[in-house]
C-alpha atoms as a PDB file:
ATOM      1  CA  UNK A   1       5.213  15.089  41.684  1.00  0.00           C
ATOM      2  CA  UNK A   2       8.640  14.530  39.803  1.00  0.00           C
ATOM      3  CA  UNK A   3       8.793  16.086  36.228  1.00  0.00           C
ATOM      4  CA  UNK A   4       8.921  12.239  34.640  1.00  0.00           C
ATOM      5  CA  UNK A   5       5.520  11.614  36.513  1.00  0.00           C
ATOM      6  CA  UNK A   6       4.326  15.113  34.838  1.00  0.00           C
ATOM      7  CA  UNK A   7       5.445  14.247  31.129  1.00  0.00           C
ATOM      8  CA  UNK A   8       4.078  10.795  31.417  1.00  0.00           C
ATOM      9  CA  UNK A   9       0.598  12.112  32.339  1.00  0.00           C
ATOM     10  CA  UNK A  10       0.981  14.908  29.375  1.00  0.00           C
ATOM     11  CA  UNK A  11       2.507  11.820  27.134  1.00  0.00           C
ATOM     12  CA  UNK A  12      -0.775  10.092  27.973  1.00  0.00           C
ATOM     13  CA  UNK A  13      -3.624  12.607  27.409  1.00  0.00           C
ATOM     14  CA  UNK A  14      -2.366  13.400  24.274  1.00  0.00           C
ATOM     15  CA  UNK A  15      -1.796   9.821  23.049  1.00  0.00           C
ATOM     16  CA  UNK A  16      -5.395   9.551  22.007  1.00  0.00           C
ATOM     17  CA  UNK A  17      -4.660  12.634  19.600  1.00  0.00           C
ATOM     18  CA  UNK A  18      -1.655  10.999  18.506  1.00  0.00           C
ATOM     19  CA  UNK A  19      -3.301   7.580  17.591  1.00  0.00           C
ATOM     20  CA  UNK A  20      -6.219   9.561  15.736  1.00  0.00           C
ATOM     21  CA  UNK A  21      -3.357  11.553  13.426  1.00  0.00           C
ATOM     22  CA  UNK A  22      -1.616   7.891  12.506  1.00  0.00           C
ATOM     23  CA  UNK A  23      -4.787   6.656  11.808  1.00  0.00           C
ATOM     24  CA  UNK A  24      -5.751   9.463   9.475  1.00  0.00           C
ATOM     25  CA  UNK A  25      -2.121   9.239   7.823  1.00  0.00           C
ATOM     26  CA  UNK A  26      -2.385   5.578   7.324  1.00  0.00           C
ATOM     27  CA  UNK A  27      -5.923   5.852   5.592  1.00  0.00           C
ATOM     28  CA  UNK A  28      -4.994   8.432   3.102  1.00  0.00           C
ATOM     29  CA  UNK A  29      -1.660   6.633   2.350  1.00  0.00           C
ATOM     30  CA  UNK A  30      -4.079   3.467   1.715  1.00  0.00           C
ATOM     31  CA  UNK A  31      -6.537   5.920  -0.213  1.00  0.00           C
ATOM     32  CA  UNK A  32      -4.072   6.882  -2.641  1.00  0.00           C
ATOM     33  CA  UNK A  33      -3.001   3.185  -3.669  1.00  0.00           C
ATOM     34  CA  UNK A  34      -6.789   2.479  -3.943  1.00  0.00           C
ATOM     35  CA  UNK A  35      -6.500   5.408  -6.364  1.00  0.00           C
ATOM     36  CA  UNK A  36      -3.648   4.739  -7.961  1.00  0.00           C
ATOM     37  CA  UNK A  37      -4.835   0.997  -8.589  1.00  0.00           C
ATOM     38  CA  UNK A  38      -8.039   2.351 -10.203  1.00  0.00           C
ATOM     39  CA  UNK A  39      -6.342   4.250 -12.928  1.00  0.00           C
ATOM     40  CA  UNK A  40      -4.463   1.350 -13.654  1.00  0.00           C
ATOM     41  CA  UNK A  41      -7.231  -0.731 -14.111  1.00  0.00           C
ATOM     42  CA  UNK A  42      -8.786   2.308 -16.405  1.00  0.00           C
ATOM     43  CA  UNK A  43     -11.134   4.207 -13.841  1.00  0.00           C
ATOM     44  CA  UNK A  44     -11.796   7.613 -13.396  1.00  0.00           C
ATOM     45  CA  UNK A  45     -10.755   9.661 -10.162  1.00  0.00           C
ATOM     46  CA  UNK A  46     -12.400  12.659  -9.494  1.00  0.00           C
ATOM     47  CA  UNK A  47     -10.385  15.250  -7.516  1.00  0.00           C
ATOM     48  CA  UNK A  48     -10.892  15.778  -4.057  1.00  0.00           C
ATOM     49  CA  UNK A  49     -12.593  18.769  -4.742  1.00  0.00           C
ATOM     50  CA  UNK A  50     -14.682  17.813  -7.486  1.00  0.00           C
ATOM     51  CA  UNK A  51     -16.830  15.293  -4.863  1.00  0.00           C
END
């Protein structure tokens, strides 16, 4: 095996981790807006901890 063979297959079983991490980026980012649009519209955001 070549070394490009060897850090495509390490590329690969990590990609699943990868994908999981944007995911969980992209849903807090979209979390946020949902809060921020709630205290516009007058709502009340509890703290993360405070659930």
């Amino acid at each position: 095996m070549n070394l490009e063979t060897n850090a495509s297959k390490k590329e690969s079983n990590n990609l699943p981790g990868v994908l999981a991490q944007e995911i969980v980026e992209d849903l807090e980012a979209a979390l946020e807006q949902f809060r921020e649009i709630a205290v516009d519209l007058g709502g009340s955001i509890k703290a993360e901890n405070d659930r």
